[in-house]
C-alpha atoms as a PDB file:
ATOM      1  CA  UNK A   1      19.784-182.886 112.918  1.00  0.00           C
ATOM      2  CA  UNK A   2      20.144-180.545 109.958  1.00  0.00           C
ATOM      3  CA  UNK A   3      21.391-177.180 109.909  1.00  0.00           C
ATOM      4  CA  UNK A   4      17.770-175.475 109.840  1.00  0.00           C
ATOM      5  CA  UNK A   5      16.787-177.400 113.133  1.00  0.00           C
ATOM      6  CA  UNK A   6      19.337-175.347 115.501  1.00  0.00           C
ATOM      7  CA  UNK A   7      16.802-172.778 116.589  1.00  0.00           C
ATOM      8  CA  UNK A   8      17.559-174.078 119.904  1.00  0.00           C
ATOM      9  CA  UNK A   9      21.169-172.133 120.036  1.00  0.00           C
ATOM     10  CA  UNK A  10      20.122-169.015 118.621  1.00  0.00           C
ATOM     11  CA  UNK A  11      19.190-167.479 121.713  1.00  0.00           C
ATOM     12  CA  UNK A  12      22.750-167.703 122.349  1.00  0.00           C
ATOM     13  CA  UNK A  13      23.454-165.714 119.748  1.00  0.00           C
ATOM     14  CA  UNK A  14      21.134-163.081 118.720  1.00  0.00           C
ATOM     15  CA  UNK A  15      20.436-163.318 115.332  1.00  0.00           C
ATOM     16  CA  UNK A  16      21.923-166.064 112.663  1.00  0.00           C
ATOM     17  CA  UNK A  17      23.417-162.994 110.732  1.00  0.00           C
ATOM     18  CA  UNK A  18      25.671-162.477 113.908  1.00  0.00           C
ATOM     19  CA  UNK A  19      26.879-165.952 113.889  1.00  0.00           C
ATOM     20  CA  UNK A  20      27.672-165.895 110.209  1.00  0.00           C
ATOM     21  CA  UNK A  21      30.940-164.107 110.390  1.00  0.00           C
ATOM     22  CA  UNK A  22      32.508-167.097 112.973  1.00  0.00           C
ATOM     23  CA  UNK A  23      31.421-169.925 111.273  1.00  0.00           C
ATOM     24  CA  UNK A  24      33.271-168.371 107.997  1.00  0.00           C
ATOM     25  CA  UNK A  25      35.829-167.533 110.045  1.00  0.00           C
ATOM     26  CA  UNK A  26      36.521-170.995 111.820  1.00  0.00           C
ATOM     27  CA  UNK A  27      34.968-173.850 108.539  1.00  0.00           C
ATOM     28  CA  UNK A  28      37.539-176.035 108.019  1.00  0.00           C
ATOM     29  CA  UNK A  29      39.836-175.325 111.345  1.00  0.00           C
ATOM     30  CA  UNK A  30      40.508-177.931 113.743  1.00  0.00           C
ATOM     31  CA  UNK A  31      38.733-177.211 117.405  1.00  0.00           C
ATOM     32  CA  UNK A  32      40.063-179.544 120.539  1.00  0.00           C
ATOM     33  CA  UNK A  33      37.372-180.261 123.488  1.00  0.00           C
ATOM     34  CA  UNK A  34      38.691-181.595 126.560  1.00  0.00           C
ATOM     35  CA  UNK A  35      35.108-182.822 127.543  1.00  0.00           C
ATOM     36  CA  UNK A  36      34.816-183.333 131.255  1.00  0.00           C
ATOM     37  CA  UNK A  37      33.243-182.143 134.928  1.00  0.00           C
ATOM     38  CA  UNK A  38      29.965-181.534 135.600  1.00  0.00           C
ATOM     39  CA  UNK A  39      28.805-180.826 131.664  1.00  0.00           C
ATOM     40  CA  UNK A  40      29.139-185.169 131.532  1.00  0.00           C
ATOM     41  CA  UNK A  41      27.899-186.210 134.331  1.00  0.00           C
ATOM     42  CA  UNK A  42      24.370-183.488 133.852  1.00  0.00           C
ATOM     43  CA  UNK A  43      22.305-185.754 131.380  1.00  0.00           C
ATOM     44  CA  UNK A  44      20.729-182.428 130.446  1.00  0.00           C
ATOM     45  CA  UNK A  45      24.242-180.879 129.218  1.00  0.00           C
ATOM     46  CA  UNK A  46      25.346-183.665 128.090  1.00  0.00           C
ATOM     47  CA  UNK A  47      22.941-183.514 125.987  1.00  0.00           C
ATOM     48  CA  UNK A  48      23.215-180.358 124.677  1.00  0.00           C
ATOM     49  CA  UNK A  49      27.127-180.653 124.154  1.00  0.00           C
ATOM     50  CA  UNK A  50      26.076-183.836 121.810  1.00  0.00           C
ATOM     51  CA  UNK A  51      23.808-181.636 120.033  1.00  0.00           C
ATOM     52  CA  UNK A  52      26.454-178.481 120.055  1.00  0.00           C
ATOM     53  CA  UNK A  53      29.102-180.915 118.884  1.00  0.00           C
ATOM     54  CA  UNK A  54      26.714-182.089 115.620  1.00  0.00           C
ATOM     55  CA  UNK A  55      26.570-178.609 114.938  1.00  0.00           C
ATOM     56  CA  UNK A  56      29.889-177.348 114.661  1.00  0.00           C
ATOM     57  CA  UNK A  57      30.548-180.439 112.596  1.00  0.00           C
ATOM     58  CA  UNK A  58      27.542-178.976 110.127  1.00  0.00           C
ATOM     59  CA  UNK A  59      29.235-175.894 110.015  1.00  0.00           C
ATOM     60  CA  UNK A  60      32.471-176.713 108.841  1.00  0.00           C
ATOM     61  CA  UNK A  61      34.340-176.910 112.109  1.00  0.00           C
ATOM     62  CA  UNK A  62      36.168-179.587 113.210  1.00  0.00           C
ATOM     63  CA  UNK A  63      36.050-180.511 116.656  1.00  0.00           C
ATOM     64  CA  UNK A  64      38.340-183.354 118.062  1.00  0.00           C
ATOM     65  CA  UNK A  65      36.997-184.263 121.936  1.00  0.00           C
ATOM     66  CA  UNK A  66      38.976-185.740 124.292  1.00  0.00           C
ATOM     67  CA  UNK A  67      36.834-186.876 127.769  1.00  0.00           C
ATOM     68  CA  UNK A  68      38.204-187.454 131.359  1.00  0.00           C
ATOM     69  CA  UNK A  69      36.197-189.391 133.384  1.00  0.00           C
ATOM     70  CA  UNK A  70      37.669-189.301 136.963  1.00  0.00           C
ATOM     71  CA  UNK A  71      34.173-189.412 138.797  1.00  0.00           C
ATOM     72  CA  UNK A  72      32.931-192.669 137.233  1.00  0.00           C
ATOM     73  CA  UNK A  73      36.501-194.710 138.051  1.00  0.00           C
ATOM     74  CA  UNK A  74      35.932-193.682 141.322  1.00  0.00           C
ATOM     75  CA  UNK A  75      32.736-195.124 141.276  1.00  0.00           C
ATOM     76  CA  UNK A  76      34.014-198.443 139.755  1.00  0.00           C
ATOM     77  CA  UNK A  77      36.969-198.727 141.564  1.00  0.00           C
ATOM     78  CA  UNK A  78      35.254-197.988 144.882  1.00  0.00           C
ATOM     79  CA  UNK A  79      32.455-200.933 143.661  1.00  0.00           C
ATOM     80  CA  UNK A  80      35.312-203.547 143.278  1.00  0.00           C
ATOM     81  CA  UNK A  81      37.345-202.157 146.696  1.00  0.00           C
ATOM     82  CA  UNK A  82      40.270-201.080 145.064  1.00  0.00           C
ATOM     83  CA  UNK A  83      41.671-198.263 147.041  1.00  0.00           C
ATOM     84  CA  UNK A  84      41.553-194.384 145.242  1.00  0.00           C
ATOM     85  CA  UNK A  85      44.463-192.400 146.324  1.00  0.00           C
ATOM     86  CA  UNK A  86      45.816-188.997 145.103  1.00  0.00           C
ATOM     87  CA  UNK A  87      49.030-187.029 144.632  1.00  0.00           C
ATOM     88  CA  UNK A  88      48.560-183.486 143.700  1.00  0.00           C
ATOM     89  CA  UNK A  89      45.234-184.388 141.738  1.00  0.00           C
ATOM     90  CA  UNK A  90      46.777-187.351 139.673  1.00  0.00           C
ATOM     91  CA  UNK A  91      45.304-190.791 140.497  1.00  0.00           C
ATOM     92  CA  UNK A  92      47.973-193.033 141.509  1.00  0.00           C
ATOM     93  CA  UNK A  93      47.339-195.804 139.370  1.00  0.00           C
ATOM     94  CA  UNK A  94      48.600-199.343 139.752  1.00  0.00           C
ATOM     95  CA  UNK A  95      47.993-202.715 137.644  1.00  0.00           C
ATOM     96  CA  UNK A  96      44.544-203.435 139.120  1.00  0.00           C
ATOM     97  CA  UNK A  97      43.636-199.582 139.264  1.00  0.00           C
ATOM     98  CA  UNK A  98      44.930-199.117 135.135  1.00  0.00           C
ATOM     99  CA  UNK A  99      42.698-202.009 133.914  1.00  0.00           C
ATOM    100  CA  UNK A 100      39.891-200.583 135.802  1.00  0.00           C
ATOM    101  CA  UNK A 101      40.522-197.115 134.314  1.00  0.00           C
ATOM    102  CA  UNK A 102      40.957-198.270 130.378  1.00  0.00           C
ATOM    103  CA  UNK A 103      37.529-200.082 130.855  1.00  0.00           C
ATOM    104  CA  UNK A 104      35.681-197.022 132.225  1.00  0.00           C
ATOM    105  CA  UNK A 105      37.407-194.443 129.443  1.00  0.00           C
ATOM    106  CA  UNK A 106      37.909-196.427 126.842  1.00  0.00           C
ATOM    107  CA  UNK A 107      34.358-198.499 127.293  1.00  0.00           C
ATOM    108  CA  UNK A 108      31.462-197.280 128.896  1.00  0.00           C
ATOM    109  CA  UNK A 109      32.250-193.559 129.130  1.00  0.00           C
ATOM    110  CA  UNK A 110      33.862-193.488 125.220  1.00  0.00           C
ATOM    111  CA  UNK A 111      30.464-195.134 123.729  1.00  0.00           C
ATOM    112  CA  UNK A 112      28.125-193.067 125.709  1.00  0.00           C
ATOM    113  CA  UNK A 113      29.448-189.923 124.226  1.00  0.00           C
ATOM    114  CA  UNK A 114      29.766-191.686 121.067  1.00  0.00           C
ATOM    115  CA  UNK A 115      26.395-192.653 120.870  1.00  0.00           C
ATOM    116  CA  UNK A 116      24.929-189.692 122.344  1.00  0.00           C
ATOM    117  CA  UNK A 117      26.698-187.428 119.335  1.00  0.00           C
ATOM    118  CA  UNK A 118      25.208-190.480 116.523  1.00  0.00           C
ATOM    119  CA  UNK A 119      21.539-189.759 118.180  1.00  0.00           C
ATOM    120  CA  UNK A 120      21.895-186.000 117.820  1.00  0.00           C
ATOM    121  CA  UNK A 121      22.676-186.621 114.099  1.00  0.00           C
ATOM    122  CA  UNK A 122      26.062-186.679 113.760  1.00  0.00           C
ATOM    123  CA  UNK A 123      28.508-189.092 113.014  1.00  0.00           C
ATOM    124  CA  UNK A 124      31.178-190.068 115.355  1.00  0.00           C
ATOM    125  CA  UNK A 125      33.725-192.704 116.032  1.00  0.00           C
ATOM    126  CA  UNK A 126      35.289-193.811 119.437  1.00  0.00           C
ATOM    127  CA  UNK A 127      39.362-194.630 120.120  1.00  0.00           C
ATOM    128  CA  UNK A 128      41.651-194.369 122.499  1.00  0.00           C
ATOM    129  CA  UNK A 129      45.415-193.353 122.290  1.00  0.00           C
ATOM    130  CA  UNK A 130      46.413-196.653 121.733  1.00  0.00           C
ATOM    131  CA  UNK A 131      44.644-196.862 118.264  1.00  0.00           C
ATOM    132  CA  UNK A 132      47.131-196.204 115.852  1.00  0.00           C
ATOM    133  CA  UNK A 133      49.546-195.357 117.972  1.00  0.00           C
ATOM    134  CA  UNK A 134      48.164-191.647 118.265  1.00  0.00           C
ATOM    135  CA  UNK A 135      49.612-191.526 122.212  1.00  0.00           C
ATOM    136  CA  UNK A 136      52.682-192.699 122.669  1.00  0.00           C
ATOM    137  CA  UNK A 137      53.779-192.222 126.324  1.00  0.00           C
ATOM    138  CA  UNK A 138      56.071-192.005 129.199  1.00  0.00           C
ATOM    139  CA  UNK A 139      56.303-192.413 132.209  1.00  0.00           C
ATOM    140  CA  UNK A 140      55.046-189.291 134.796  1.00  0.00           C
ATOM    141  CA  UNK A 141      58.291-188.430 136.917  1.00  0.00           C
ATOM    142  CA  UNK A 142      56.853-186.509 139.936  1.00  0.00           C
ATOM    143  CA  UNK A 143      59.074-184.621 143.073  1.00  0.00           C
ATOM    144  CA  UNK A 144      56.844-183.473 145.709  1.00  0.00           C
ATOM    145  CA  UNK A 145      58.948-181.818 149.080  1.00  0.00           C
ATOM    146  CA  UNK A 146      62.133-183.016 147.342  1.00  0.00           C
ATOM    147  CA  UNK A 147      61.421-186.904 147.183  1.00  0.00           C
ATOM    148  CA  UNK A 148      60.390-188.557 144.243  1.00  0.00           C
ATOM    149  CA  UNK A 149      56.952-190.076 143.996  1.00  0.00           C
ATOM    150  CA  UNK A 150      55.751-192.955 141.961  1.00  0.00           C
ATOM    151  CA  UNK A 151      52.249-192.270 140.376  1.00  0.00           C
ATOM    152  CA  UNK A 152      52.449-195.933 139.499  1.00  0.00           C
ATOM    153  CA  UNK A 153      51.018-196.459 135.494  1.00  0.00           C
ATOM    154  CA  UNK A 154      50.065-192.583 135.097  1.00  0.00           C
ATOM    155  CA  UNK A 155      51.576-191.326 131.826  1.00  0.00           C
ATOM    156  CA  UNK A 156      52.086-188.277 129.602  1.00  0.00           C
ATOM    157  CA  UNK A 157      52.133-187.748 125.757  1.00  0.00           C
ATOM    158  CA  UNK A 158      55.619-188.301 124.557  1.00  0.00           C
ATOM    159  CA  UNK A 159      54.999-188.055 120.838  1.00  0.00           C
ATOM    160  CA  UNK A 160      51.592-187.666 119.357  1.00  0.00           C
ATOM    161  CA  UNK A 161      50.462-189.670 115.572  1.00  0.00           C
ATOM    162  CA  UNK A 162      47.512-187.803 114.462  1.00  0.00           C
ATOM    163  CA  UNK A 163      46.666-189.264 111.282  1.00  0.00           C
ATOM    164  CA  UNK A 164      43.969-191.280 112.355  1.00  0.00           C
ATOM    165  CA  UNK A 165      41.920-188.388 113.321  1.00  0.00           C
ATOM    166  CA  UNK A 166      42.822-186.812 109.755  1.00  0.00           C
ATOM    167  CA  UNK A 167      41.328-190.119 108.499  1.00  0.00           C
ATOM    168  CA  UNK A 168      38.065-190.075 110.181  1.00  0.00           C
ATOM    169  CA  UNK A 169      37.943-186.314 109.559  1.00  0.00           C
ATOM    170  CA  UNK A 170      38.180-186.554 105.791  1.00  0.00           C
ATOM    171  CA  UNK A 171      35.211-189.513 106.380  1.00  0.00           C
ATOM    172  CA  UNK A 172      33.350-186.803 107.659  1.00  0.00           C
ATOM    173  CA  UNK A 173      33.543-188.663 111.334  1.00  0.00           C
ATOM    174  CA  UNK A 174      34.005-186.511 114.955  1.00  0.00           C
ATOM    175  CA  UNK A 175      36.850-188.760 116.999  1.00  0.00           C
ATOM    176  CA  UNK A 176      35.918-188.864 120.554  1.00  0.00           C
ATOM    177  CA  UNK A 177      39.199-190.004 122.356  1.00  0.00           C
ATOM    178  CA  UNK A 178      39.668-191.627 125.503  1.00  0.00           C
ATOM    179  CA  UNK A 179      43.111-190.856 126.718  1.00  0.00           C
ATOM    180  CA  UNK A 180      44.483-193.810 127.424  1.00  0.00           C
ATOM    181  CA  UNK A 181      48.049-194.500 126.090  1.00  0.00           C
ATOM    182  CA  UNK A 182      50.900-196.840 125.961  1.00  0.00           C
ATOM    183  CA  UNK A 183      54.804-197.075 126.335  1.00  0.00           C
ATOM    184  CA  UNK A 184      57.665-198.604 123.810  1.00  0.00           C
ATOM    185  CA  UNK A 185      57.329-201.288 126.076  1.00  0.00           C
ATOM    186  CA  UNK A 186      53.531-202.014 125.323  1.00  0.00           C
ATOM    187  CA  UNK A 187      52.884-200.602 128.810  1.00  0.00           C
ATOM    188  CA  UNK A 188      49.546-199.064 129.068  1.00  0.00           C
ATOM    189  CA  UNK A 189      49.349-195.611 130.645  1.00  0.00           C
ATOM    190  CA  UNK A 190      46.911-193.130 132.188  1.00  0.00           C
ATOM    191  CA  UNK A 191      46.733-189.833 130.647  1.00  0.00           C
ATOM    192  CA  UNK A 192      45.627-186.812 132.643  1.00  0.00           C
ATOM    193  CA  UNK A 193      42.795-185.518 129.774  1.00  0.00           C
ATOM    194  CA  UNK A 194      43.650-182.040 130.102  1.00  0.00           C
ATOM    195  CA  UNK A 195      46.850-182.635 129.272  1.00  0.00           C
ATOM    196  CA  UNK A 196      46.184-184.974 126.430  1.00  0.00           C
ATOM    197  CA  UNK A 197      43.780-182.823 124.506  1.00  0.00           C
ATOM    198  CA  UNK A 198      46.913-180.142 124.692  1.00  0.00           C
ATOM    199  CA  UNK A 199      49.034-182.540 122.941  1.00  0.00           C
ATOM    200  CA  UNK A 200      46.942-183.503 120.389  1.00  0.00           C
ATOM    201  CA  UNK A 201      45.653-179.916 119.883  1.00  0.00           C
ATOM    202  CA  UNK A 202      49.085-179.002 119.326  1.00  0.00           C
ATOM    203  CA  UNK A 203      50.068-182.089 117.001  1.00  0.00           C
ATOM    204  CA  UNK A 204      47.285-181.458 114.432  1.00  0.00           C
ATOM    205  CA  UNK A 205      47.624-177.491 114.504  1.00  0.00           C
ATOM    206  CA  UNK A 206      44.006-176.730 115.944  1.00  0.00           C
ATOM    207  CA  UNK A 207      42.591-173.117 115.765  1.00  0.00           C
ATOM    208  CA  UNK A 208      41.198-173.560 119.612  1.00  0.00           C
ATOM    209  CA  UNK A 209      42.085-175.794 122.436  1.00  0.00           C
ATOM    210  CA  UNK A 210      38.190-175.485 124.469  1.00  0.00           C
ATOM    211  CA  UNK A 211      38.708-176.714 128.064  1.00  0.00           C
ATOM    212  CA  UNK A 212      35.069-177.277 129.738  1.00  0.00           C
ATOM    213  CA  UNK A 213      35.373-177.055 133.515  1.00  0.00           C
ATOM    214  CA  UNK A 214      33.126-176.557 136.241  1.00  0.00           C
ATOM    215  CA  UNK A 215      34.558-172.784 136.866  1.00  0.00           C
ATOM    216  CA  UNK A 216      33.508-169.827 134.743  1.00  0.00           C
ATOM    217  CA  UNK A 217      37.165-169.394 133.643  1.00  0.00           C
ATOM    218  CA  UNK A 218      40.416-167.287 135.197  1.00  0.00           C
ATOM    219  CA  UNK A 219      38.929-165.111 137.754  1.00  0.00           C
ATOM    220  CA  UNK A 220      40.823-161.958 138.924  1.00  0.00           C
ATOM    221  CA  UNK A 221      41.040-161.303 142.843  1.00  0.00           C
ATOM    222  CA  UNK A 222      37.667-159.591 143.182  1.00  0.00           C
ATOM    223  CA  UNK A 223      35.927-162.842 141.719  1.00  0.00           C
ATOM    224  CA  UNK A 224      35.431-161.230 138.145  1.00  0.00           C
ATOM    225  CA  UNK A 225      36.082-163.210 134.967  1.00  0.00           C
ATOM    226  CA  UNK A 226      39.398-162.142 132.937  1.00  0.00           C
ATOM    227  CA  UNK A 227      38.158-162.689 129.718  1.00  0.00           C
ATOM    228  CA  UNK A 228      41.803-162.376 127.646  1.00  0.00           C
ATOM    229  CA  UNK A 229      45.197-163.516 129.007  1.00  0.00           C
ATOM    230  CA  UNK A 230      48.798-163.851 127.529  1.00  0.00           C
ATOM    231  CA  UNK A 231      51.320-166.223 128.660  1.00  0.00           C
ATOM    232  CA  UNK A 232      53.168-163.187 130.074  1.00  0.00           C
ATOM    233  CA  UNK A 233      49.456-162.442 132.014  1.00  0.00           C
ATOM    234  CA  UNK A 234      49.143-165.542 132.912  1.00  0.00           C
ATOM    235  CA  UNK A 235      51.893-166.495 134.748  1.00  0.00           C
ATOM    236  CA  UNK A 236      52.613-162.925 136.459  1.00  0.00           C
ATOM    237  CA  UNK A 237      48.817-164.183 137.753  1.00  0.00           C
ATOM    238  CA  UNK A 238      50.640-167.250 139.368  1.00  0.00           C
ATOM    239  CA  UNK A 239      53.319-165.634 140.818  1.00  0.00           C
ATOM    240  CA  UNK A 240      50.919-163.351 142.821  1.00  0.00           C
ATOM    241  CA  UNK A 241      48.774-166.212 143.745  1.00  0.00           C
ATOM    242  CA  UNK A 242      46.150-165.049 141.552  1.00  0.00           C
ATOM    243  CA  UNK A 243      45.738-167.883 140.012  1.00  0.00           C
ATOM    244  CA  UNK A 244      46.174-171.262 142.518  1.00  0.00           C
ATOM    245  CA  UNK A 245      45.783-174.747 142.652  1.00  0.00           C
ATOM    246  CA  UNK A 246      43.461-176.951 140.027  1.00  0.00           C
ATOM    247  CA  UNK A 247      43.910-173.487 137.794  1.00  0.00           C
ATOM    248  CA  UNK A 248      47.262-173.795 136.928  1.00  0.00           C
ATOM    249  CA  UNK A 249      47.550-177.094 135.412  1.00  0.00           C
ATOM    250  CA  UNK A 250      44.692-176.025 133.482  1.00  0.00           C
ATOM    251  CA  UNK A 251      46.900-173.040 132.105  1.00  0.00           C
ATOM    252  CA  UNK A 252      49.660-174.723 132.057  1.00  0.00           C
ATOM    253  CA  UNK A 253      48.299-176.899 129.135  1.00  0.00           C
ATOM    254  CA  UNK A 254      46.911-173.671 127.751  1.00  0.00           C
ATOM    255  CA  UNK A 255      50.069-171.884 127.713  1.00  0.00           C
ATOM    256  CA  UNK A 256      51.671-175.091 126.600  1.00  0.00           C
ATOM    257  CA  UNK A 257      49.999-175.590 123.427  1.00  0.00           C
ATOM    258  CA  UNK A 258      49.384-171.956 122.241  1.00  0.00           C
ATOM    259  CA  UNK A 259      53.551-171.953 122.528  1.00  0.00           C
ATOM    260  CA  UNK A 260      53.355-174.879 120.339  1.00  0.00           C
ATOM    261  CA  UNK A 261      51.384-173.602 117.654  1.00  0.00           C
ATOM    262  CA  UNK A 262      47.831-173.969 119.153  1.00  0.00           C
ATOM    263  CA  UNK A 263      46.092-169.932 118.395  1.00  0.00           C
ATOM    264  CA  UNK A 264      44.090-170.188 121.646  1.00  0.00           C
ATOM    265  CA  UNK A 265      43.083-171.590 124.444  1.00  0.00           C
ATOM    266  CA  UNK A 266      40.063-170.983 126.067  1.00  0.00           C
ATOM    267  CA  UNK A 267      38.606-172.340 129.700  1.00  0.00           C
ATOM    268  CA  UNK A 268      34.728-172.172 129.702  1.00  0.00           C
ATOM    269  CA  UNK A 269      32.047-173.011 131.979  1.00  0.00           C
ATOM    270  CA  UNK A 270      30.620-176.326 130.752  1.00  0.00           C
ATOM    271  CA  UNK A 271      27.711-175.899 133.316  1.00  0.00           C
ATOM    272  CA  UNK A 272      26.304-172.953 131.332  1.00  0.00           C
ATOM    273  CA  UNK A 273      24.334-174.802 128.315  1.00  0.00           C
ATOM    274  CA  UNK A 274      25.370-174.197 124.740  1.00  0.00           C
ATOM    275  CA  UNK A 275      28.747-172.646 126.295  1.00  0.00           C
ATOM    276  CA  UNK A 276      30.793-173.558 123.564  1.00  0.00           C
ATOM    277  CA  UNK A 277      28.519-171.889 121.093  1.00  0.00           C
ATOM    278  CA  UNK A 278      28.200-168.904 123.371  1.00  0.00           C
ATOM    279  CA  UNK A 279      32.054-168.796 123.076  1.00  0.00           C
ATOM    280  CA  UNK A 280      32.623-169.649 119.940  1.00  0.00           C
ATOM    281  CA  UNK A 281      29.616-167.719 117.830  1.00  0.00           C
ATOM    282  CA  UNK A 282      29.402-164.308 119.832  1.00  0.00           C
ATOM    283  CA  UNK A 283      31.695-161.880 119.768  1.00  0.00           C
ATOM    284  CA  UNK A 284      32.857-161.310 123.418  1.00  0.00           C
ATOM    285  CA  UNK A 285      32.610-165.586 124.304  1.00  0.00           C
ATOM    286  CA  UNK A 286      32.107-166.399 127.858  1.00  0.00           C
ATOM    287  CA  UNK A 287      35.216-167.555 128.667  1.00  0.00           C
ATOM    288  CA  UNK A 288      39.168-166.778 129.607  1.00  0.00           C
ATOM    289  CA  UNK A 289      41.164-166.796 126.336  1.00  0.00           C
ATOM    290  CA  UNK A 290      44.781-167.229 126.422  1.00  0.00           C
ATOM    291  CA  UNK A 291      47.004-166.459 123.779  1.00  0.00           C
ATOM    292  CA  UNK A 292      50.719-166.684 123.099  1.00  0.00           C
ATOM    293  CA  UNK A 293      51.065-163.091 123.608  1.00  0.00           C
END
């Protein structure tokens, strides 16, 4: 797909003229895309986000995405009778469960992204964490009603080796990561992807962290959309309940990697199609930013 075939994302954006400004403002800066919820499992918006994807790439941004995939080891796991079982929305994952899990992320669900992104006309490459040691792990340590739980092989990023996305950047190639990691011991880790695409966003400087849910972003007590947040906003928000349960890990790894050097973070609905070009090419977006302050 070449530049003069997008007429399908200008109604997003009113005229090309008004999209100019962004893509000057953004070619050459690094965009993160936790890719995940309802926009993957829609064949429709999946889709589109392999189309939206191409395009950024044509227009000088470069997007890194990073895909969960929690609905389709459920699937697989529940196929082979290996039981599911969660701790404050983290998988606990054992041996049996974490082979299961690299072969859904790192296999079926990495390729079909991968290949859905090559048919739109782009050019993409799929890895995990564990190619070229760009997540290196530990061990989640969890306390939950002062006793310690064991998540069993569920991981976060303990130091973060980007240069194999630089690589395949300077090829001209999109990385789609699964985030699956490993230990100094060799042991292989689940990632939460959220969290992941923080880490890397932070390790390779990106302009925007873009967190697809299936929520239209932060929404204030009367149900309306908070378009702008700072990490002082954000966690006076928490503290009056505000903002509660699968929210605040979200914002967490917001606030986490705009204090790291990240210039925003933005949660969008990836149920709306074209949402990341509604966000990124208007001048209002769609979704809650969050900045450092």
């Amino acid at each position: 797909m070449s530049i003069t075939d997008t007429k399908y994302w200008l109604k997003t954006a009113r005229t090309l003229t008004d999209a100019l400004p962004y893509m000057q403002k953004y070619a050459g800066k690094r965009f993160v895309i936790k890719y995940g919820g309802h926009a993957m499992v829609d064949k429709e918006l999946a889709r589109i986000f392999a189309r939206d994807i191409t395009l950024l790439r044509q227009v000088g941004i470069l997007p890194v995405v990073i895909h969960g995939g929690g609905p389709q080891i459920g699937t697989m796991l529940k196929r082979l009778n290996i039981e599911s079982r969660f701790v404050d929305g983290l998988r606990v994952t054992d041996a049996a469960a974490m082979e299961v899990v690299e072969m859904v992320l790192s296999g079926s669900i990495n390729k079909e992204i991968v290949a859905a992104i090559n048919a739109a006309g782009g050019k993409a490459v799929g890895i995990s964490g564990k190619d070229d040691n760009l997540l290196l792990a530990r061990k989640t340590e969890m306390t939950k009603d002062g006793e310690r739980v064991d998540l069993g092989l569920v991981g976060e990023p303990d130091k973060v080796n980007p240069g194999i996305i630089r690589s395949l950047e300077q090829a001209g190639v999109i990385p789609v990561i699964a985030p699956v990691g490993f230990g100094p011991d060799g042991q292989t880790y689940n990632i939460n992807a959220d969290t992941a695409a923080g880490a890397i966003a932070a390790a390779i400087g990106a302009a925007r962290l873009l967190m697809l849910t299936d929520v239209p972003g932060v929404l204030d007590k009367s149900g309306q959309l908070v378009q702008q947040l700072t990490a002082g906003e954000v966690r006076a928000l928490a503290a009056d309940g505000t903002i509660s349960g699968g929210m605040i890990p979200k914002l967490e790894t917001c606030l986490t990697a705009v204090e790291s050097g990240v210039e925003a973070a933005v949660i969008l609905d990836g149920r709306v199609p074209h949402s990341m070009l509604l966000e990124i090419f208007t001048p209002q977006g769609i979704g809650t930013l969050v900045t450092r302050g």
